[in-house]
N, C-alpha and C. Protein backbone atom coordinates (compact mmCIF):
# COMPACT_ATOMS: atom_id res chain seq x y z
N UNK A 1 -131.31 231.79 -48.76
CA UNK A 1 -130.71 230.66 -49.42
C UNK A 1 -131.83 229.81 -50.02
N UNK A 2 -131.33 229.44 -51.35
CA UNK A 2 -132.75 228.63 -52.11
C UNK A 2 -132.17 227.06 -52.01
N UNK A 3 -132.98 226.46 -51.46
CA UNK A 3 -133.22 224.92 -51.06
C UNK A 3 -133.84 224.14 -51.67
N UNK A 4 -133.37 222.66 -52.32
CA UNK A 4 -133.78 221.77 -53.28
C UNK A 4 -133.22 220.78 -52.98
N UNK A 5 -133.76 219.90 -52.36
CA UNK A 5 -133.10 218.41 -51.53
C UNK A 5 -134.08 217.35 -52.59
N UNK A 6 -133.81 216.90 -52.99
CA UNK A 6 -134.44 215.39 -54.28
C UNK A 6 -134.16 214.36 -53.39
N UNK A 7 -135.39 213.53 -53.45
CA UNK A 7 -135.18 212.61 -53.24
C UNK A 7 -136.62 211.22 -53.74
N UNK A 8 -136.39 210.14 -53.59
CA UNK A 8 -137.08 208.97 -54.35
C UNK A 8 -138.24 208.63 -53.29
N UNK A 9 -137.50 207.92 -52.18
CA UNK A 9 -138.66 207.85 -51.35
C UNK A 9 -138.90 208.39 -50.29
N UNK A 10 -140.40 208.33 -49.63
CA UNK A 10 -141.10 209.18 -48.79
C UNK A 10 -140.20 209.36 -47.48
N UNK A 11 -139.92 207.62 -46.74
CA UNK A 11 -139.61 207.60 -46.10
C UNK A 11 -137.80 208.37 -45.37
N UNK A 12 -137.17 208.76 -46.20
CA UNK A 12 -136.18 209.32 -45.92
C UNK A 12 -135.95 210.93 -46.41
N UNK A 13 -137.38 211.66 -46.50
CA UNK A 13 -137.75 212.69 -46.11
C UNK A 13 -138.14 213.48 -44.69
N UNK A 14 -138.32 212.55 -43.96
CA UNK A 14 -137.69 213.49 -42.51
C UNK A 14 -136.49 213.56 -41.57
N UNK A 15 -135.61 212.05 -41.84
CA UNK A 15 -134.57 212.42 -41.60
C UNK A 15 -133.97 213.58 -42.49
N UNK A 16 -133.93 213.68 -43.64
CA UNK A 16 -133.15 214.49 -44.81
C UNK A 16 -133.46 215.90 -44.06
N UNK A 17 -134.53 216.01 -44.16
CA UNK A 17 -135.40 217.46 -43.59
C UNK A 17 -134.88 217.85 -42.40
N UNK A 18 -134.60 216.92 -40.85
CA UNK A 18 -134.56 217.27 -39.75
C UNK A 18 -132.81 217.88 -39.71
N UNK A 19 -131.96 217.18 -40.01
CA UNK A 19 -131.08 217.14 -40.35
C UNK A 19 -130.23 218.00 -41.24
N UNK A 20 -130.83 218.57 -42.77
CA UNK A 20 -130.86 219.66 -43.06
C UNK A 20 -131.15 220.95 -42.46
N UNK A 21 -132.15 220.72 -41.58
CA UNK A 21 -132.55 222.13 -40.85
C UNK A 21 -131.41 222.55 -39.91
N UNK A 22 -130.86 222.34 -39.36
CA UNK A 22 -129.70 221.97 -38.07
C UNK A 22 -128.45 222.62 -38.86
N UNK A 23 -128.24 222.21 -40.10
CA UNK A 23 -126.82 222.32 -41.32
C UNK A 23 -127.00 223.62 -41.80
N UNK A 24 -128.34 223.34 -42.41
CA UNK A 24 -128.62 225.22 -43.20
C UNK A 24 -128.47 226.12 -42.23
N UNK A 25 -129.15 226.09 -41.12
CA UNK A 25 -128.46 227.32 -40.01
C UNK A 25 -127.31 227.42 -39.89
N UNK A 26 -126.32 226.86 -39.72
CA UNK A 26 -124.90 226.89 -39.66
C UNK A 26 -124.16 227.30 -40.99
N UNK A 27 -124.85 226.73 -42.13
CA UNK A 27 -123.80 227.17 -42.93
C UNK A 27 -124.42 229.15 -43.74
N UNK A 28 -125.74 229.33 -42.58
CA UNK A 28 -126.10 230.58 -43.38
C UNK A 28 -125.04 231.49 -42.84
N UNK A 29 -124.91 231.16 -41.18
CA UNK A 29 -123.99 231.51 -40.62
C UNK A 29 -123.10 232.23 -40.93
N UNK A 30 -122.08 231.40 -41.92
CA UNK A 30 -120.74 231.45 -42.51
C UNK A 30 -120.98 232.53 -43.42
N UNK A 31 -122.20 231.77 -44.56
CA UNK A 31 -122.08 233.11 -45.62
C UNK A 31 -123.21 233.83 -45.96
N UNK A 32 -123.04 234.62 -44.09
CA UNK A 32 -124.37 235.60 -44.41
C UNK A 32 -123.64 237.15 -45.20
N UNK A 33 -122.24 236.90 -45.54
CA UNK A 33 -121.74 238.03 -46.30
C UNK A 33 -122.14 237.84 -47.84
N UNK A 34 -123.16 237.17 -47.99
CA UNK A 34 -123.67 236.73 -49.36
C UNK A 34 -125.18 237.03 -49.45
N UNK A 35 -126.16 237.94 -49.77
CA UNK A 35 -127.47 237.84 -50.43
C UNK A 35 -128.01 236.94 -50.33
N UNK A 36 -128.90 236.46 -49.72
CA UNK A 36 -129.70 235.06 -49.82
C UNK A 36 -130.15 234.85 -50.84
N UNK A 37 -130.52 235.24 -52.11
CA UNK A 37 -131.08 235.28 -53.11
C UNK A 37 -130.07 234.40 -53.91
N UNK A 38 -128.52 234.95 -53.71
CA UNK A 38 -127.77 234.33 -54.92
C UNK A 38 -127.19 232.95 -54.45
N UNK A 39 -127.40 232.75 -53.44
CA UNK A 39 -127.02 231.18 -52.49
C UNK A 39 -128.18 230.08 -52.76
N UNK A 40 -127.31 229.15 -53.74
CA UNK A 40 -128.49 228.22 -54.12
C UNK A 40 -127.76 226.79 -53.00
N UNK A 41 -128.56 225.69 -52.56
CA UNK A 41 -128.44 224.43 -52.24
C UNK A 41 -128.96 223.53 -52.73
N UNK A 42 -128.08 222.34 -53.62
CA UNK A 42 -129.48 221.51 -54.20
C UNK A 42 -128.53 220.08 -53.62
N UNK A 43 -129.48 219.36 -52.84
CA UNK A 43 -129.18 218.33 -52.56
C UNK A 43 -129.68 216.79 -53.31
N UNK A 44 -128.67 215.62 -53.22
CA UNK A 44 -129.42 214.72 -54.08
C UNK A 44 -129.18 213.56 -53.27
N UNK A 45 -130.20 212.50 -52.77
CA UNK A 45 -130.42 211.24 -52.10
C UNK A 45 -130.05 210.29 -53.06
N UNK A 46 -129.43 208.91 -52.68
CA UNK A 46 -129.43 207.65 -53.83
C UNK A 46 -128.97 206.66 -52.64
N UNK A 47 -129.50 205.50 -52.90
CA UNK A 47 -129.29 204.24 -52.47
C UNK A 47 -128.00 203.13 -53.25
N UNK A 48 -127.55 202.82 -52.82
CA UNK A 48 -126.68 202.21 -53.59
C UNK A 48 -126.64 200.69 -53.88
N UNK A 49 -127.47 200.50 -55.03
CA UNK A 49 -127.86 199.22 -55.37
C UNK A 49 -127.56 198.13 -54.66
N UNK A 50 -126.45 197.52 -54.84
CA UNK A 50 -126.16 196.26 -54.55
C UNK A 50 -125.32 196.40 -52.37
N UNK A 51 -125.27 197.77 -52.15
CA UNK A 51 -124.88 197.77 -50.68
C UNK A 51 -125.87 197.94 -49.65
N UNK A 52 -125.91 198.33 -48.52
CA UNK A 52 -126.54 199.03 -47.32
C UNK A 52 -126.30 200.29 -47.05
N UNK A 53 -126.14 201.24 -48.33
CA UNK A 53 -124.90 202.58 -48.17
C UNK A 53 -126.09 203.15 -48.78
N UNK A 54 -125.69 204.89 -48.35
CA UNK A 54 -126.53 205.97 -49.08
C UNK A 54 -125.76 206.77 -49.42
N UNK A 55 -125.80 207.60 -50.44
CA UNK A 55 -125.32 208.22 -51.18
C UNK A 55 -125.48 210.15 -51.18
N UNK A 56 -125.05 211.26 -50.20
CA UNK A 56 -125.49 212.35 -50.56
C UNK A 56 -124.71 213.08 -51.29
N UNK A 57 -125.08 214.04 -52.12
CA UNK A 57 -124.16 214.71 -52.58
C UNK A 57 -124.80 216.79 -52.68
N UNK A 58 -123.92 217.03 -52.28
CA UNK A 58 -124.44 218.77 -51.96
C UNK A 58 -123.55 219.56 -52.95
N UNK A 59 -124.58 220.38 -54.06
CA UNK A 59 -123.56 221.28 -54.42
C UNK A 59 -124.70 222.98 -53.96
N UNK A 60 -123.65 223.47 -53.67
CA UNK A 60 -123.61 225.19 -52.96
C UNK A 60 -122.83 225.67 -54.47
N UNK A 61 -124.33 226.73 -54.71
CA UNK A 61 -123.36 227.40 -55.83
C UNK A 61 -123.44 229.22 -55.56
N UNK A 62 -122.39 229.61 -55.16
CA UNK A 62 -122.04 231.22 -54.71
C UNK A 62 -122.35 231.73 -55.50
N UNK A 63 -121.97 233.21 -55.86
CA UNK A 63 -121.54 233.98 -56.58
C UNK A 63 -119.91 234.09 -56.60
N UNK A 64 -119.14 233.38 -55.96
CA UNK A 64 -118.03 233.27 -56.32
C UNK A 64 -117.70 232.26 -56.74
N UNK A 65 -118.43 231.23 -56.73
CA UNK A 65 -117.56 229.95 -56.96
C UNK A 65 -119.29 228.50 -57.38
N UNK A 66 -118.74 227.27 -57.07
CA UNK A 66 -119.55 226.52 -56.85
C UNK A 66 -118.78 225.69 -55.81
N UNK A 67 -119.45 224.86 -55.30
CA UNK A 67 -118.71 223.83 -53.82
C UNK A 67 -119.44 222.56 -54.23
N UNK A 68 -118.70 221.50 -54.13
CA UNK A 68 -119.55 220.05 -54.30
C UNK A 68 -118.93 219.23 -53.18
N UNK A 69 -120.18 218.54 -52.62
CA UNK A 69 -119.33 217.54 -51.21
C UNK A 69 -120.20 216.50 -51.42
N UNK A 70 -119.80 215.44 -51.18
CA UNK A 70 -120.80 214.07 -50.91
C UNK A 70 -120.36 213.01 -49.52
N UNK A 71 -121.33 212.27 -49.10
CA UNK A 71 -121.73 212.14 -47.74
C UNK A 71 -122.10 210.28 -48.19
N UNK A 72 -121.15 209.41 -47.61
CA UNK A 72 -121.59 207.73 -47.62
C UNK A 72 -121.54 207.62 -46.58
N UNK A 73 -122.93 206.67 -45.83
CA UNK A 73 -122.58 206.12 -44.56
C UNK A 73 -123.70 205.31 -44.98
N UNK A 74 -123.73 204.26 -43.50
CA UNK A 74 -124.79 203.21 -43.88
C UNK A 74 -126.37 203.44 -42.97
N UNK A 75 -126.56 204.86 -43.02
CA UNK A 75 -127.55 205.73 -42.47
C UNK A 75 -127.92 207.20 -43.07
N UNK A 76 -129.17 206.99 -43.38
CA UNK A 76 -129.63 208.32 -44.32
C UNK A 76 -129.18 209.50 -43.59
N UNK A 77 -129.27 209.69 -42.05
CA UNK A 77 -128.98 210.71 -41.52
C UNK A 77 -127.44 210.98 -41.24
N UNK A 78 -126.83 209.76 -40.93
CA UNK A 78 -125.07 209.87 -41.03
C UNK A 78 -124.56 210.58 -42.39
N UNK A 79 -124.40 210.36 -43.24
CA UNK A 79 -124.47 210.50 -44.74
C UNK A 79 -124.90 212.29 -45.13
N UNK A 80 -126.15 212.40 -44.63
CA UNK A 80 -125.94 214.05 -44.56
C UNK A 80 -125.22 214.51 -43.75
N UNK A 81 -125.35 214.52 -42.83
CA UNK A 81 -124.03 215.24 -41.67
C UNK A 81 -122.86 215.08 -42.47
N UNK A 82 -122.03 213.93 -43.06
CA UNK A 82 -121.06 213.96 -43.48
C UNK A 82 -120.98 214.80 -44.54
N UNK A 83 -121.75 215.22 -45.63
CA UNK A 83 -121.79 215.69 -46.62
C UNK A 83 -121.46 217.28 -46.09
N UNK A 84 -122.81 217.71 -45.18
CA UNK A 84 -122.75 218.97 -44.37
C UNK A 84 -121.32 219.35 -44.04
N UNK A 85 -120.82 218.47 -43.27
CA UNK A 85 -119.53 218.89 -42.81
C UNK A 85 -118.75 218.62 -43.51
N UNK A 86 -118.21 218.47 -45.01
CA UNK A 86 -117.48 218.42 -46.18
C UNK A 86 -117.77 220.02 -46.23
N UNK A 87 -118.98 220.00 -46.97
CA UNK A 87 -119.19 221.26 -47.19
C UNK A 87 -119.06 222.61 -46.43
N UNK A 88 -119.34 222.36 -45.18
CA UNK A 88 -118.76 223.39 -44.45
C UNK A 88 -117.31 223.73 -44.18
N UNK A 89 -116.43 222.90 -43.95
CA UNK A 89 -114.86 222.93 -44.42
C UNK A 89 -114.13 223.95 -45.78
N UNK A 90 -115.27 223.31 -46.57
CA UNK A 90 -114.87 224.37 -47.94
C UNK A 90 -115.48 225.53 -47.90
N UNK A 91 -116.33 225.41 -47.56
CA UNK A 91 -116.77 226.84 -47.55
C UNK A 91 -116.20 227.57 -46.57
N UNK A 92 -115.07 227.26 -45.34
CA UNK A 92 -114.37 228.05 -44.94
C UNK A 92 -113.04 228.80 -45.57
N UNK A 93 -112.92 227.65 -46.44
CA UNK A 93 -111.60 227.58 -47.04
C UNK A 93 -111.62 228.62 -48.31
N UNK A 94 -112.99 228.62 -48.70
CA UNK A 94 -113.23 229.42 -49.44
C UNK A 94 -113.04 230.96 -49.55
N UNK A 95 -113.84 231.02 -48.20
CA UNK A 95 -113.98 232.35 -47.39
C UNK A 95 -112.47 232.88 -47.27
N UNK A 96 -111.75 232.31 -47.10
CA UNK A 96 -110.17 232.02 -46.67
C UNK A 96 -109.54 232.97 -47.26
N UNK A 97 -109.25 232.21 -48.63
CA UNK A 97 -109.48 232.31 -49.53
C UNK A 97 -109.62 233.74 -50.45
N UNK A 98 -111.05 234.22 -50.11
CA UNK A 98 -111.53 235.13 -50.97
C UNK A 98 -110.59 236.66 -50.00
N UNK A 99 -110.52 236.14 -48.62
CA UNK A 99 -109.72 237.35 -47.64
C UNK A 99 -108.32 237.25 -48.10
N UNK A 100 -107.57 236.14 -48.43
CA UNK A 100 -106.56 236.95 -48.67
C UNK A 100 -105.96 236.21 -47.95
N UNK A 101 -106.73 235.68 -46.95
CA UNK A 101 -106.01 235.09 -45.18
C UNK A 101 -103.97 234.72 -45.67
N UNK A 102 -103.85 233.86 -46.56
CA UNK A 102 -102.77 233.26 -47.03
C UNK A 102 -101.51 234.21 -47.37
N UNK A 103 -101.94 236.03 -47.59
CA UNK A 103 -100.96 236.71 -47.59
C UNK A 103 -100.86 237.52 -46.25
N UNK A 104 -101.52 238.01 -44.90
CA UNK A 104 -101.59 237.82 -44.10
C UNK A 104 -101.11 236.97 -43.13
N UNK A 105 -100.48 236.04 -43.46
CA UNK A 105 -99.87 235.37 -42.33
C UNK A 105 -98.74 235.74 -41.59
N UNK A 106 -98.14 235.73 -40.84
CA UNK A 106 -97.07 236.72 -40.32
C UNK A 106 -96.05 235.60 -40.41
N UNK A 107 -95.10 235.58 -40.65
CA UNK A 107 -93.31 234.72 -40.62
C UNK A 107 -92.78 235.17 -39.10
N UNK A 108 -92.68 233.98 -38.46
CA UNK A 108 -91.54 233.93 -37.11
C UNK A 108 -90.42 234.18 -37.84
N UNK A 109 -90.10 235.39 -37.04
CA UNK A 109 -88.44 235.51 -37.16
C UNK A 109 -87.78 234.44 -36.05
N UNK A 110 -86.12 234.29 -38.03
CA UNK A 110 -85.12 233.01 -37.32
C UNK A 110 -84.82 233.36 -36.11
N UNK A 111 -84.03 232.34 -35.02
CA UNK A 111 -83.52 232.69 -33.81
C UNK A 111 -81.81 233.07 -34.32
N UNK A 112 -81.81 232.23 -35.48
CA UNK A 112 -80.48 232.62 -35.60
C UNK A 112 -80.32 234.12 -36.48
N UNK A 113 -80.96 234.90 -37.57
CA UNK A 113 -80.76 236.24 -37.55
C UNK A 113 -81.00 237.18 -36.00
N UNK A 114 -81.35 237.08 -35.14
CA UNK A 114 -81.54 237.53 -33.94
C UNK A 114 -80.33 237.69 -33.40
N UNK A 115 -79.63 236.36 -33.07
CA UNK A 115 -78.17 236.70 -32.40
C UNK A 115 -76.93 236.76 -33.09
């Protein structure tokens, strides 16, 4: 998976980093049915002028698709996690999705055709 996290200042480069490391394992996890080569991550940091809020936003771009999630909290490291776990949601859903899961589902038979 190719990794590109942007960001402005120094100081919210090791939360971003520690925090990312923890996420990217988990989400290689999911889609190690994918080439690492064609799995891009580019992440983007922002402060939000006039609040105490940070701003992440993650787009994952497949070979099937692209995924975009973004992450507000009033902590650089809250804010990724949230983003992370946006993104990991879809990318299940995705996966989901690409199986088919949705025609697969089995129907309870009525109680009333039964008796």
């Amino acid at each position: 998976m190719k990794i590109l996290i942007s960001h402005k200042l120094n100081e919210w480069r090791v939360p971003i980093e520690v925090e990312t490391a923890r996420r990217v394992m988990k989400l290689e996890k999911l889609l190690k049915s994918y080439a690492p080569d064609l799995v891009q991550l580019h992440g983007t940091i922002e402060k939000r002028p006039r609040k105490e809020e940070y701003l992440f936003s993650l787009n994952l771009s497949l070979p099937t698709g692209t995924l975009h999630a973004t992450g507000e909290a009033g902590d650089v490291r809250a804010c990724v996690k949230a983003a992370f776990a946006e993104i990991e949601t879809q990318v299940k859903k995705h996966m989901a999705l690409l199986r088919k899961d949705y025609e697969w589902k089995r129907k309870r038979p009525r109680l009333d055709a039964l008796a």
